[in-house]
N, C-alpha and C. Protein backbone atom coordinates (compact mmCIF):
# COMPACT_ATOMS: atom_id res chain seq x y z
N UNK A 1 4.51 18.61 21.24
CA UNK A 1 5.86 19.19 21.08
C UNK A 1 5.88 20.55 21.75
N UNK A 2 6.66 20.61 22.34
CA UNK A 2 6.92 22.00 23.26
C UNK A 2 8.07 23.17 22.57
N UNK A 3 7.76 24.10 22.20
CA UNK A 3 8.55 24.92 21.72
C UNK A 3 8.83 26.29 22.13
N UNK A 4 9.96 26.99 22.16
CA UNK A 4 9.86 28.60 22.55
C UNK A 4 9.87 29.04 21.29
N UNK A 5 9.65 29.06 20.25
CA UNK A 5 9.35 30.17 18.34
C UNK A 5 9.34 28.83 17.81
N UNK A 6 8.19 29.74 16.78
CA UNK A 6 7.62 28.79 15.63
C UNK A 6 8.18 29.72 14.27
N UNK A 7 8.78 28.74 13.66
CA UNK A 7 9.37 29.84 12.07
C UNK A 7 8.50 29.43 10.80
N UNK A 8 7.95 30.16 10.59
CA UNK A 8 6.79 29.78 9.01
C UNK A 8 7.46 30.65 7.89
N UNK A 9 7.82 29.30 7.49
CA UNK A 9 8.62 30.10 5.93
C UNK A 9 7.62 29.87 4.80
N UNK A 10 7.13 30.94 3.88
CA UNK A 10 6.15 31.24 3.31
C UNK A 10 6.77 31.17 1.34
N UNK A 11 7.68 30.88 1.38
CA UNK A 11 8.53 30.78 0.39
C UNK A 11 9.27 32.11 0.23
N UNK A 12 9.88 32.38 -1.31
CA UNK A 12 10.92 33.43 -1.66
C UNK A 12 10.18 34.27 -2.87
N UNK A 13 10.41 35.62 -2.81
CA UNK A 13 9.87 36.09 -4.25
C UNK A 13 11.46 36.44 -5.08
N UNK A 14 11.19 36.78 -6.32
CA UNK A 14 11.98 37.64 -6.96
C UNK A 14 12.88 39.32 -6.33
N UNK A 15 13.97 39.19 -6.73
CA UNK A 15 14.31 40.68 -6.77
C UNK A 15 14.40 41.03 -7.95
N UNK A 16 13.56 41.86 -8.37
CA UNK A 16 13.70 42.33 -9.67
C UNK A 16 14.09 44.15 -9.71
N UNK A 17 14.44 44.66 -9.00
CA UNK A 17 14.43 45.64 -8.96
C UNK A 17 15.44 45.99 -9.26
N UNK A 18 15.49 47.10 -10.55
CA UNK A 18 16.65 47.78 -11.37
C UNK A 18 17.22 46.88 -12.27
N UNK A 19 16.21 45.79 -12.28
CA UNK A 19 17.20 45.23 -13.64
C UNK A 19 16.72 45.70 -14.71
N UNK A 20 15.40 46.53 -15.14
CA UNK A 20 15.19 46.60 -16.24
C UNK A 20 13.93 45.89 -16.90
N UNK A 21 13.47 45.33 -16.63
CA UNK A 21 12.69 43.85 -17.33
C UNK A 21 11.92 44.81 -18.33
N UNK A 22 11.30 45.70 -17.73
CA UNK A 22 10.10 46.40 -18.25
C UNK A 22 10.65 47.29 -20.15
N UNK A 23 12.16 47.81 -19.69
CA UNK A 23 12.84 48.24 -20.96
C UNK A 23 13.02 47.25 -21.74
N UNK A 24 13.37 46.14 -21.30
CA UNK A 24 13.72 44.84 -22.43
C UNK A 24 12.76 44.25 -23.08
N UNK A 25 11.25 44.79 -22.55
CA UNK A 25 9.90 43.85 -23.32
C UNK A 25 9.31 42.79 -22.58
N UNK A 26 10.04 42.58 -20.92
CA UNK A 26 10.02 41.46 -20.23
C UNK A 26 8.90 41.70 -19.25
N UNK A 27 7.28 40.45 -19.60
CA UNK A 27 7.03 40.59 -18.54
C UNK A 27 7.13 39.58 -17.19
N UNK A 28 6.39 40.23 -16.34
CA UNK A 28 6.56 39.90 -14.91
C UNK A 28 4.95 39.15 -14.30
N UNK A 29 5.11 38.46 -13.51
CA UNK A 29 3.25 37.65 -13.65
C UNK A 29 3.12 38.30 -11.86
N UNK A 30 2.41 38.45 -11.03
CA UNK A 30 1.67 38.99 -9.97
C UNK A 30 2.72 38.64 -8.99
N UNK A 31 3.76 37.88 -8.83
CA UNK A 31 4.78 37.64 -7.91
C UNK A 31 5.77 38.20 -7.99
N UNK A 32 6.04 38.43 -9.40
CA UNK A 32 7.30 39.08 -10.21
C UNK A 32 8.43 38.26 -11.12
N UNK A 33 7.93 36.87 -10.90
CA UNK A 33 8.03 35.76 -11.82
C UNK A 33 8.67 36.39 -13.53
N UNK A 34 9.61 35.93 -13.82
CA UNK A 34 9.09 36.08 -15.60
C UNK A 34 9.55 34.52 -16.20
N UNK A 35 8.33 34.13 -17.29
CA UNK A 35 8.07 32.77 -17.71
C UNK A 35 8.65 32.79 -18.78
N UNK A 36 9.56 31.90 -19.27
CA UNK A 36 10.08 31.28 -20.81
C UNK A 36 8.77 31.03 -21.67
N UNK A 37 8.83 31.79 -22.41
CA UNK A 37 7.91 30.96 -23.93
C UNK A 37 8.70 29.72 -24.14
N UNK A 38 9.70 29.51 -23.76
CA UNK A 38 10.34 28.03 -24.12
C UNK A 38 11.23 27.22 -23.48
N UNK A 39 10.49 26.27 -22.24
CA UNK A 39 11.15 26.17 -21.02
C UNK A 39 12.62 25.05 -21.70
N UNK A 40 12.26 24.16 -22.58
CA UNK A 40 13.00 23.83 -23.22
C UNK A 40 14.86 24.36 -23.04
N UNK A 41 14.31 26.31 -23.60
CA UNK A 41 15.67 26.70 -23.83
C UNK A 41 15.76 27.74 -22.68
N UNK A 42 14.67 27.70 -21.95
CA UNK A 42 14.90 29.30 -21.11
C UNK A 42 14.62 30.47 -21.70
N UNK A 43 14.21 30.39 -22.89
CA UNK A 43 14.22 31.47 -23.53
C UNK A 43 12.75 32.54 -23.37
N UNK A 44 12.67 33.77 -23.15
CA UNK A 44 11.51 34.51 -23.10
C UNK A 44 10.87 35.00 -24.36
N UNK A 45 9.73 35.33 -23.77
CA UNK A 45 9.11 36.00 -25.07
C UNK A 45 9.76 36.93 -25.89
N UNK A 46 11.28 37.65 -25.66
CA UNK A 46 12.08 38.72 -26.48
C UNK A 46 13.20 37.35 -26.84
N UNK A 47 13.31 37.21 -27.96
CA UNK A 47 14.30 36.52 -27.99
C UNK A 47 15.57 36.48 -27.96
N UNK A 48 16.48 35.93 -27.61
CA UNK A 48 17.66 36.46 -27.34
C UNK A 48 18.17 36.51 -25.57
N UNK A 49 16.77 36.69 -24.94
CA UNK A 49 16.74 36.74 -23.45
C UNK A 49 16.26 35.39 -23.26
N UNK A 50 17.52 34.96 -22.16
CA UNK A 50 17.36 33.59 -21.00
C UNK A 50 17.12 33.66 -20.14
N UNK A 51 16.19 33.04 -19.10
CA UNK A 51 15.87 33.57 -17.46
C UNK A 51 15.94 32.05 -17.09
N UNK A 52 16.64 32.43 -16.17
CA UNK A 52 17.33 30.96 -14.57
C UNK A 52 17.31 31.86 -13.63
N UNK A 53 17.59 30.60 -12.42
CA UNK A 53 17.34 30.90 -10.93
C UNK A 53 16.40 31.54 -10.76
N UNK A 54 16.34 32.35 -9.62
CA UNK A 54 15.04 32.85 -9.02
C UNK A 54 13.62 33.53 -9.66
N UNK A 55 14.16 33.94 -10.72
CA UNK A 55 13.10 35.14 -11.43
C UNK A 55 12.42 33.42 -11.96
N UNK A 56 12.64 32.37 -11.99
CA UNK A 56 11.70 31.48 -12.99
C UNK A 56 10.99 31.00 -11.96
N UNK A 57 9.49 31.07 -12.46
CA UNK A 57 8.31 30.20 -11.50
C UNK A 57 8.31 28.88 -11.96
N UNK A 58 7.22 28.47 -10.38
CA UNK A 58 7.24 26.67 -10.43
C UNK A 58 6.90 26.40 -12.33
N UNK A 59 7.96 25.18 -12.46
CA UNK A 59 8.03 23.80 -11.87
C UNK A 59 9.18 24.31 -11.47
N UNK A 60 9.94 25.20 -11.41
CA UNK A 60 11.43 25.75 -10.78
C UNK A 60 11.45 26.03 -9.67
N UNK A 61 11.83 25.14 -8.84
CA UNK A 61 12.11 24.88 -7.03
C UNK A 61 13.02 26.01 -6.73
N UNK A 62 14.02 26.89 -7.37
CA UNK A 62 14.57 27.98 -6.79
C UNK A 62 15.59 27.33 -6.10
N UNK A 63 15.56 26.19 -5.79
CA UNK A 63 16.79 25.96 -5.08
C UNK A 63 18.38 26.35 -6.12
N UNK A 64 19.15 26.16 -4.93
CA UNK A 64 20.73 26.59 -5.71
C UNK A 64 21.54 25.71 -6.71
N UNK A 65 21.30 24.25 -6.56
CA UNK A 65 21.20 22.92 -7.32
C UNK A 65 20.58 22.76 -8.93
N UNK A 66 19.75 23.55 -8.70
CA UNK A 66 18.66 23.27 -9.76
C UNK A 66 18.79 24.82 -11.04
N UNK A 67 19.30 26.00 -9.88
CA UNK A 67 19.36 27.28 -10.72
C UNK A 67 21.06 26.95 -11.15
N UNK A 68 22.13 26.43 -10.61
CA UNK A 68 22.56 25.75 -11.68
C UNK A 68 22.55 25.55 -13.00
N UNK A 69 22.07 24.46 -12.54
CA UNK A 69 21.49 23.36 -13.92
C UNK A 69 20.73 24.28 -15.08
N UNK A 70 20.55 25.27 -14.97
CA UNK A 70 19.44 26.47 -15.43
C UNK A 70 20.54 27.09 -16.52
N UNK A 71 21.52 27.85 -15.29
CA UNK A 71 22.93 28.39 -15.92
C UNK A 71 23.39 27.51 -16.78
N UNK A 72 23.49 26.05 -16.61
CA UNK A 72 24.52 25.98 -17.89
C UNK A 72 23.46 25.19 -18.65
N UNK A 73 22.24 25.40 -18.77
CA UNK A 73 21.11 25.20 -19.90
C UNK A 73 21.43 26.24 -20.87
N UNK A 74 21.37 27.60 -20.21
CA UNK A 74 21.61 28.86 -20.95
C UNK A 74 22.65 28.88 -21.49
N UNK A 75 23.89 28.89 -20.42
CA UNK A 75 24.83 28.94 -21.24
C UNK A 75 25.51 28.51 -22.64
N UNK A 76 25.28 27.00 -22.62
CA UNK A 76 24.92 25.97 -23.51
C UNK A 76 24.41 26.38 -24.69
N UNK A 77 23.51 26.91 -24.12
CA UNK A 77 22.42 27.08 -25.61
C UNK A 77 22.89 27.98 -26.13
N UNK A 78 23.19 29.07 -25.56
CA UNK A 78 24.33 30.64 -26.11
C UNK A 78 25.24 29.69 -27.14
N UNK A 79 25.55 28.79 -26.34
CA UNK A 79 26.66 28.62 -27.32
C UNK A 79 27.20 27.93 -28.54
N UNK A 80 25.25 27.68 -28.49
CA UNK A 80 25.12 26.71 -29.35
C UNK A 80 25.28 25.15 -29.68
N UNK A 81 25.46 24.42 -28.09
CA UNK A 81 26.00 23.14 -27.31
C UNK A 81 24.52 22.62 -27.75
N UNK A 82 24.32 21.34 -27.99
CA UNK A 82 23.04 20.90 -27.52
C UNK A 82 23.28 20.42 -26.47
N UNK A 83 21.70 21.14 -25.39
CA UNK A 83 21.59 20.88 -23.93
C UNK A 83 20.35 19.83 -23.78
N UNK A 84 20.04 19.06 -23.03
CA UNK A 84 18.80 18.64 -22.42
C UNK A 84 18.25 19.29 -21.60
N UNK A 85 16.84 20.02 -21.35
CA UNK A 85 16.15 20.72 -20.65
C UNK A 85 15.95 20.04 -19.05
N UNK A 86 16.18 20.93 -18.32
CA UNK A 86 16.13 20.79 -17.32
C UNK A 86 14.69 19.37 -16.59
N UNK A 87 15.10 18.61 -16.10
CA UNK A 87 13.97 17.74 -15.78
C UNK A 87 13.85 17.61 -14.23
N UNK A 88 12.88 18.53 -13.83
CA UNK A 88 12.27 19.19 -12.26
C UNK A 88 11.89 17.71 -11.77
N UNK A 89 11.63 17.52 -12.34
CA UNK A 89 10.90 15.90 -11.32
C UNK A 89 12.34 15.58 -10.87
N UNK A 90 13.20 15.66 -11.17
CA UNK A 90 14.39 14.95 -10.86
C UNK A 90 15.70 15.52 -10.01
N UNK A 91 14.58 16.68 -9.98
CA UNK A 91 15.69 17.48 -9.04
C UNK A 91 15.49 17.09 -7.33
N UNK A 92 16.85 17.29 -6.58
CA UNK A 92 16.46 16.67 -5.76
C UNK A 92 16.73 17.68 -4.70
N UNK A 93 15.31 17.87 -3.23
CA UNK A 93 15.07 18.46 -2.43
C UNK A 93 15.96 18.02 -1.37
N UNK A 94 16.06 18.85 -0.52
CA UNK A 94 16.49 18.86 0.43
C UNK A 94 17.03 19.79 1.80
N UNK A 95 16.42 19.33 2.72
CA UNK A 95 16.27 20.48 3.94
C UNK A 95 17.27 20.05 4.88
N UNK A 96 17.78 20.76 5.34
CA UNK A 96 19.60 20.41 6.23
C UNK A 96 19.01 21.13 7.67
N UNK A 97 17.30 20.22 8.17
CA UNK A 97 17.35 20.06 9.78
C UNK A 97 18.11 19.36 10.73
N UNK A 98 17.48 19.10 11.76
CA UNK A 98 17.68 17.68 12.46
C UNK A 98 16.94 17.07 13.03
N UNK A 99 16.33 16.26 12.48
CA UNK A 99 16.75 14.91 11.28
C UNK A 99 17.23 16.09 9.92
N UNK A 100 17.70 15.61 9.11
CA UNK A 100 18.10 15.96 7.41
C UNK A 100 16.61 15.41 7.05
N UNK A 101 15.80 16.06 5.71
CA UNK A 101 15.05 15.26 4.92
C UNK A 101 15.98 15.20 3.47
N UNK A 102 15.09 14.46 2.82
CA UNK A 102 15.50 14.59 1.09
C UNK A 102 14.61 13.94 0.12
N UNK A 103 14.11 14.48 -0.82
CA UNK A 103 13.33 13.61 -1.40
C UNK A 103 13.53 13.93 -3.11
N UNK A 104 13.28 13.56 -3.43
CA UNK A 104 13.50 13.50 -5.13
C UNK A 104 11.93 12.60 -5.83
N UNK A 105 11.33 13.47 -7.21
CA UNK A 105 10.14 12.66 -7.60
C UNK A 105 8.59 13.03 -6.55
N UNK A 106 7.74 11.95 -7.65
CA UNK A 106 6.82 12.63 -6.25
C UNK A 106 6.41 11.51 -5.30
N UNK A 107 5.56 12.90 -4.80
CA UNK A 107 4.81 12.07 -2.86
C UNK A 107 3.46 11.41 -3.31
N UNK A 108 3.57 10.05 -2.14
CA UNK A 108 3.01 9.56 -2.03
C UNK A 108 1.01 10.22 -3.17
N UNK A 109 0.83 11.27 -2.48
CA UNK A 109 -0.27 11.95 -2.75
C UNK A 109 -0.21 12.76 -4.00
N UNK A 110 0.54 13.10 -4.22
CA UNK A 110 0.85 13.10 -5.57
C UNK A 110 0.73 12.68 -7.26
N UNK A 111 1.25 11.37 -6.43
CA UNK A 111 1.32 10.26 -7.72
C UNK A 111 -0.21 9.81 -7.71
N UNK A 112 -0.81 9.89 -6.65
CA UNK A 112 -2.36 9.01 -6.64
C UNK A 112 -3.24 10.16 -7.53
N UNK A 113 -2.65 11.36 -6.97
CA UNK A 113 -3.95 12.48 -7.67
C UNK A 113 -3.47 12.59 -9.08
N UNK A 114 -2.44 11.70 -9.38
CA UNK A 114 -1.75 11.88 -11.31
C UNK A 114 -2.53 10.73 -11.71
N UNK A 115 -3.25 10.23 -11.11
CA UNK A 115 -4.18 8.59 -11.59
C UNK A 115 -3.16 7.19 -11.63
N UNK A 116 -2.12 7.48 -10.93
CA UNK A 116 -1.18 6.44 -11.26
C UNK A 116 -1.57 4.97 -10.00
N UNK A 117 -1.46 4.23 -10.40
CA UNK A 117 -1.89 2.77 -9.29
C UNK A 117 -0.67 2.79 -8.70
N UNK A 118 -0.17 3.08 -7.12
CA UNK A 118 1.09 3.49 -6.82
C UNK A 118 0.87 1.88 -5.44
N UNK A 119 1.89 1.43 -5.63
CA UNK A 119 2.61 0.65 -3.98
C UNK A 119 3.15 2.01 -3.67
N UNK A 120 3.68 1.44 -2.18
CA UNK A 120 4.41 2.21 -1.28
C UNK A 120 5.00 1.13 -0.37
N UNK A 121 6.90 1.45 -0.41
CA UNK A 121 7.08 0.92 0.76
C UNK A 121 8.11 1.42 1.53
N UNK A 122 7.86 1.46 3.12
CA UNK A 122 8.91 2.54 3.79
C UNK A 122 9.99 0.83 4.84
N UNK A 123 10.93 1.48 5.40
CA UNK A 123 11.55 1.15 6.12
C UNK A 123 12.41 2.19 7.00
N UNK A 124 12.25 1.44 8.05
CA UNK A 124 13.34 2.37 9.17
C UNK A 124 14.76 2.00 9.05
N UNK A 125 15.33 3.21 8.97
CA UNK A 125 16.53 3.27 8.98
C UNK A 125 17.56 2.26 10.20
N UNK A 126 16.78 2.26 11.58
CA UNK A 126 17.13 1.22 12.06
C UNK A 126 17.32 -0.11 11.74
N UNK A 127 16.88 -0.64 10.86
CA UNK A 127 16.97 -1.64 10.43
C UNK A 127 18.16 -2.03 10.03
N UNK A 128 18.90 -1.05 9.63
CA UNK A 128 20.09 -1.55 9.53
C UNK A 128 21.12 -1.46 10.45
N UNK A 129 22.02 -1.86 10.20
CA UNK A 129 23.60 -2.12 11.45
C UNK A 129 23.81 -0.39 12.08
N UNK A 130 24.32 -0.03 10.49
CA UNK A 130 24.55 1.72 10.72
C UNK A 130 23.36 2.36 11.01
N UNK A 131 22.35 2.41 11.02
CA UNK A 131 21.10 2.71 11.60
C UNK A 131 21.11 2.76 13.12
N UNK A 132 21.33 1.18 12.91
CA UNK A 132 21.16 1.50 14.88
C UNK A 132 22.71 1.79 14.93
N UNK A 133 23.32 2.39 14.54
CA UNK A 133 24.47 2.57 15.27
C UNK A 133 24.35 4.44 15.75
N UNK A 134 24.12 4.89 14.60
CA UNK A 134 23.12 6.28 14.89
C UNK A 134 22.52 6.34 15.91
N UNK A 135 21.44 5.79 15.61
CA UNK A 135 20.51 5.59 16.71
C UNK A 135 19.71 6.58 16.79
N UNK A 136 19.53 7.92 15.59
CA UNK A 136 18.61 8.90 15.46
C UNK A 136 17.71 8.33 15.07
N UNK A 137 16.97 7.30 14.67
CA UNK A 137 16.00 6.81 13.63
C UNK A 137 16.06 7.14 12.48
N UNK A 138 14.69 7.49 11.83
CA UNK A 138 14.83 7.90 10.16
C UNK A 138 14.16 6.58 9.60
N UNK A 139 13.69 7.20 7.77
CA UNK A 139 12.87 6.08 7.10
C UNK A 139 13.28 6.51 5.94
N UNK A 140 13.26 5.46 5.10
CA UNK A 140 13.18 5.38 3.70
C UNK A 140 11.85 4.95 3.05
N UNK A 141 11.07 6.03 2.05
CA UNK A 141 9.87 5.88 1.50
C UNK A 141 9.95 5.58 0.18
N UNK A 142 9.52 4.69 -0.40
CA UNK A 142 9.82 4.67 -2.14
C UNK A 142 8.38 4.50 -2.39
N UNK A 143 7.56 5.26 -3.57
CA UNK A 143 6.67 5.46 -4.31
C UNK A 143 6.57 5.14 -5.57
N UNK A 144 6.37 3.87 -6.38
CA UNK A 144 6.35 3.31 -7.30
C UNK A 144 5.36 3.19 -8.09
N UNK A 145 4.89 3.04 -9.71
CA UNK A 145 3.77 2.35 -10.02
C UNK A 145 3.59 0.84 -10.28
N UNK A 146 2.68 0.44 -9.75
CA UNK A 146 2.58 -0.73 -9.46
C UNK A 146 2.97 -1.78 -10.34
N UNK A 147 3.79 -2.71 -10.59
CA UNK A 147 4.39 -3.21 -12.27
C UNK A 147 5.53 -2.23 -12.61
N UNK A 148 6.05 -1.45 -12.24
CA UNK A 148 6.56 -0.21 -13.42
C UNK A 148 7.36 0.60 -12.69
N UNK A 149 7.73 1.75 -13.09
CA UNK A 149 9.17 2.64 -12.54
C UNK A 149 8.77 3.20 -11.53
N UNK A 150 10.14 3.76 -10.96
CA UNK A 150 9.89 4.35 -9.21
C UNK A 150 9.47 5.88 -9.81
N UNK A 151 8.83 6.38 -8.85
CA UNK A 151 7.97 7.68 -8.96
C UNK A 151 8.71 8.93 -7.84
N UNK A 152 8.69 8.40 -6.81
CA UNK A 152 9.83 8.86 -5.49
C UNK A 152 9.97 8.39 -4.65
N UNK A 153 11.43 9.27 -4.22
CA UNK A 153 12.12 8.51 -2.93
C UNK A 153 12.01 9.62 -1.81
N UNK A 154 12.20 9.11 -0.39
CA UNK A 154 11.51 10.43 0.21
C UNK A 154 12.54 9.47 1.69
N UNK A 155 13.78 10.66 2.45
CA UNK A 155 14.01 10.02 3.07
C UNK A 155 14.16 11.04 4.04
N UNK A 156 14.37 10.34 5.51
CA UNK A 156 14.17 11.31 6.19
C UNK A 156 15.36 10.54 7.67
N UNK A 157 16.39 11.28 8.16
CA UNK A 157 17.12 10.74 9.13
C UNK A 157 18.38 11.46 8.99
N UNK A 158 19.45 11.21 9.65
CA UNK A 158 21.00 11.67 9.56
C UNK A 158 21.99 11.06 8.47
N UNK A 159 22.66 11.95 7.95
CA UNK A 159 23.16 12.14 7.04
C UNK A 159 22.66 11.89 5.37
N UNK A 160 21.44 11.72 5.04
CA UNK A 160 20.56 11.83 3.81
C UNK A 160 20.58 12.78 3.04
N UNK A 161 20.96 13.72 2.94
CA UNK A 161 21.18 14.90 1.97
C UNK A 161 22.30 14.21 1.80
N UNK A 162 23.11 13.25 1.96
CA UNK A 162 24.27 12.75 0.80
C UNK A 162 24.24 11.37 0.24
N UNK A 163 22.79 10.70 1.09
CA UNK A 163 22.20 10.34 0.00
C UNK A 163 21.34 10.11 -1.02
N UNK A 164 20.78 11.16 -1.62
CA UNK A 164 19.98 11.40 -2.30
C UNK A 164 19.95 11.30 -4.11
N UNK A 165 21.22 11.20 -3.93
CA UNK A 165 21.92 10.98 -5.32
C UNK A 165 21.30 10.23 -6.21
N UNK A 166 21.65 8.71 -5.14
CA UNK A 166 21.81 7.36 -5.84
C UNK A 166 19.86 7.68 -6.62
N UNK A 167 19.16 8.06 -5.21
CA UNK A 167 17.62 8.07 -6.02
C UNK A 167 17.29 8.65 -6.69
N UNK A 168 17.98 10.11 -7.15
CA UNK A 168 17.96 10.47 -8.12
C UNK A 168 17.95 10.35 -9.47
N UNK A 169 18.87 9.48 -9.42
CA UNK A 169 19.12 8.43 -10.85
C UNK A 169 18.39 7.63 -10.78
N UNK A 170 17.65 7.01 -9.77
CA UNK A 170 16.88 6.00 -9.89
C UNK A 170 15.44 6.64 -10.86
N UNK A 171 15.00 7.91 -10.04
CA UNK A 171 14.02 8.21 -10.54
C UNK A 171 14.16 8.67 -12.22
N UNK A 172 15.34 9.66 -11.94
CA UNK A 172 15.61 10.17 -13.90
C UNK A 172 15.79 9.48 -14.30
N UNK A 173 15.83 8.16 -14.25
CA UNK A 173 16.29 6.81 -15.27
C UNK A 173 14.81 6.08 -15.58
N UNK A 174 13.83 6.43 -14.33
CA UNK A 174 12.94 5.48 -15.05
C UNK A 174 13.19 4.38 -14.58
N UNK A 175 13.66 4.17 -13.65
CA UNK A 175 14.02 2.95 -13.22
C UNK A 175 12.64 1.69 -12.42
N UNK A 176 12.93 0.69 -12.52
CA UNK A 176 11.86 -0.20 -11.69
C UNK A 176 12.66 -0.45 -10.20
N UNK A 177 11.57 -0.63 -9.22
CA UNK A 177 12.55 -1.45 -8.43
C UNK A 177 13.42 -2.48 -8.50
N UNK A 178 13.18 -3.80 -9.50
CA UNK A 178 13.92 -5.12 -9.84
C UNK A 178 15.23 -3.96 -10.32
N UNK A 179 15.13 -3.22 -11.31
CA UNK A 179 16.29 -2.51 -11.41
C UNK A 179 17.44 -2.43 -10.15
N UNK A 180 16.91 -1.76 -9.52
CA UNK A 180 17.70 -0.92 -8.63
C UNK A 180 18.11 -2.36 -7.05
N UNK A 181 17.16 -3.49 -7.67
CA UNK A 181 17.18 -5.20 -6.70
C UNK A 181 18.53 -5.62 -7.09
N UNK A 182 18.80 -5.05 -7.91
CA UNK A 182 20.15 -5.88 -8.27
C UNK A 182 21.50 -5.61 -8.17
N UNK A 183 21.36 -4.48 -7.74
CA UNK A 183 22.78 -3.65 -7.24
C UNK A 183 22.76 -3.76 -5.50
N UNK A 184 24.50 -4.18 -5.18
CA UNK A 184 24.93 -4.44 -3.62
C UNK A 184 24.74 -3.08 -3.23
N UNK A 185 24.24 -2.62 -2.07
CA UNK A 185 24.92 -1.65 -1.35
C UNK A 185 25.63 -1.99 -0.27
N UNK A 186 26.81 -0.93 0.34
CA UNK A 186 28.24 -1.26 0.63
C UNK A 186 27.52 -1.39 2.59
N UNK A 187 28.04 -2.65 3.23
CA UNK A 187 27.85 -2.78 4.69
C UNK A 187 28.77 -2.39 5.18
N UNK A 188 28.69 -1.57 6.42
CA UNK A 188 27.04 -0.84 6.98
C UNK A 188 27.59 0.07 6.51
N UNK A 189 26.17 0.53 5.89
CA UNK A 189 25.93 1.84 5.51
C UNK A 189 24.26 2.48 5.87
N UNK A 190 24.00 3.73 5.78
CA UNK A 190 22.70 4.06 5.78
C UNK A 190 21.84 3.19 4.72
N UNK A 191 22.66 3.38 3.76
CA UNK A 191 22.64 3.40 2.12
C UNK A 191 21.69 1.68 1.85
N UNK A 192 22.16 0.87 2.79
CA UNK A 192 21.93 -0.20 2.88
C UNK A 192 20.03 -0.52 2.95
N UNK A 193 19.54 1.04 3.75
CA UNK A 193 18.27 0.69 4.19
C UNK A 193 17.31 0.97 2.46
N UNK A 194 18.15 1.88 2.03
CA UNK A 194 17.42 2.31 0.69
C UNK A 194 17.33 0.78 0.03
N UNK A 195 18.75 0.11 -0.31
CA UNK A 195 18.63 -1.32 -1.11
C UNK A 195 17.71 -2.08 -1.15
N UNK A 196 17.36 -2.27 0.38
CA UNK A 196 16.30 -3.15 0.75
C UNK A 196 14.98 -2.47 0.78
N UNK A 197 14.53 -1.57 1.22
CA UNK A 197 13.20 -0.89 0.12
C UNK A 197 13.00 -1.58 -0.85
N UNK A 198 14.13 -1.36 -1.96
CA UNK A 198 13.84 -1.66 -3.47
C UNK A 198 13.65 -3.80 -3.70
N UNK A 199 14.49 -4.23 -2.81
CA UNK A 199 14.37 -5.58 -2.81
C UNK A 199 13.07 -5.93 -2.56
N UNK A 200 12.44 -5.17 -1.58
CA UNK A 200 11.11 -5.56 -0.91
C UNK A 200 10.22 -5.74 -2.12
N UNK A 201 10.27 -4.71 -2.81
CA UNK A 201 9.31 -3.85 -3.58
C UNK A 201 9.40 -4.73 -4.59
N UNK A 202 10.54 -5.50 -5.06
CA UNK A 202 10.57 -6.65 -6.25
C UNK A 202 10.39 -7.65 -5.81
N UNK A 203 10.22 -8.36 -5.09
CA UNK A 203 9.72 -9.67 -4.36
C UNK A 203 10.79 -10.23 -3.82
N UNK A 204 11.59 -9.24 -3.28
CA UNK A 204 12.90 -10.20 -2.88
C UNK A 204 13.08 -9.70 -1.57
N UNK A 205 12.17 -9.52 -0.96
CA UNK A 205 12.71 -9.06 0.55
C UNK A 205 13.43 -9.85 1.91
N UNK A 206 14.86 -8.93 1.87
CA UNK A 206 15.63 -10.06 2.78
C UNK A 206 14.81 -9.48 4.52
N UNK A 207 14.86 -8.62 5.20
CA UNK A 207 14.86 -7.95 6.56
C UNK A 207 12.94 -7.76 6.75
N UNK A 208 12.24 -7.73 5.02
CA UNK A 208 11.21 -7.46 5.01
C UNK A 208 10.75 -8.35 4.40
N UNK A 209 8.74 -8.38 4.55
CA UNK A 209 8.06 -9.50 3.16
C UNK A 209 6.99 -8.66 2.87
């Protein structure tokens, strides 16, 4: 690959500066991170104090999607709503290159170093009508345990950051592939190449065996 600049993004830290943390009892870990005693509620070691978005370290991706979901955890809980705690595995990534990626759940390498007995099965986006009508390429990766629910989806081609959804739910549901074998997706669509992944993966492969 031939290039004129290479960009190495090294990730994001905190701005913490002038908010205080140190007056409120709040600490800060070597990045500038501050951790919930109770990821549950967001809540820190002073009680009464909630921390979302950026100031929270991994399993918190920092993305804008996810610090969200953070806000109205907190909010919620202020208000005494019962919330469900945020569930990171299920949040879903995504980088707006060209190609688009997106992935939701985990990678391939991942799931193997969690001890899980994982299949894997990809397909090209060509494969389908709207695929080649693109004509950018692109693949759909699904990461499963073997017998048992999908683990992640990992896709990579044009226009995929809109769909990332559907696997989303696939994964926060717990879903199997036979699950997800039994629902049409709409022709032609991208959407179409994900379906058939999941058909493959249950023994029903129409394009694949």
């Amino acid at each position: 690959i031939e290039a004129e600049r290479l960009l190495v993004a090294v990730g994001r830290a905190p701005v913490t500066d002038g908010l205080g943390l140190a007056a409120a009892g709040l600490a800060v870990d070597e990045r500038g991170f501050v951790a919930p005693a109770d990821w549950a509620r967001l809540e820190t070691a002073v009680p009464g104090i909630h921390v979302a978005g950026d100031l929270l370290p991994p399993p918190s991706p920092g993305l804008a999607h996810a610090s969200f979901a953070e806000g109205l955890l907190v909010a919620e809980t202020l208000a005494g709503v019962a919330s469900a705690p945020v569930d990171y595995a299920a949040v879903p990534r995504v980088t707006y290159s060209s190609p688009q990626t997106a992935s939701v759940g985990l990678t391939e390498a991942d799931a193997r170093n969690r001890g899980h007995d994982v299949v894997v099965n990809t397909m090209p986006l060509t494969a389908v009508a709207k695929g080649m009508v693109h004509g950018q390429g692109g693949v759909v990766k699904v990461v499963a345990e073997r017998a048992g629910q999908v683990l992640g989806v990992h896709l990579v081609g044009p226009n995929v950051s809109e769909m990332i959804a559907e696997s989303q739910l696939i994964v926060g549901w717990d879903a199997e592939p036979s699950d997800v074998a039994r629902h049409i997706h709409a022709h032609p669509t991208l959407s179409e190449a994900v379906g058939e992944t999941f058909l493959t993966l249950a023994g029903r492969g129409l394009h694949q065996q």
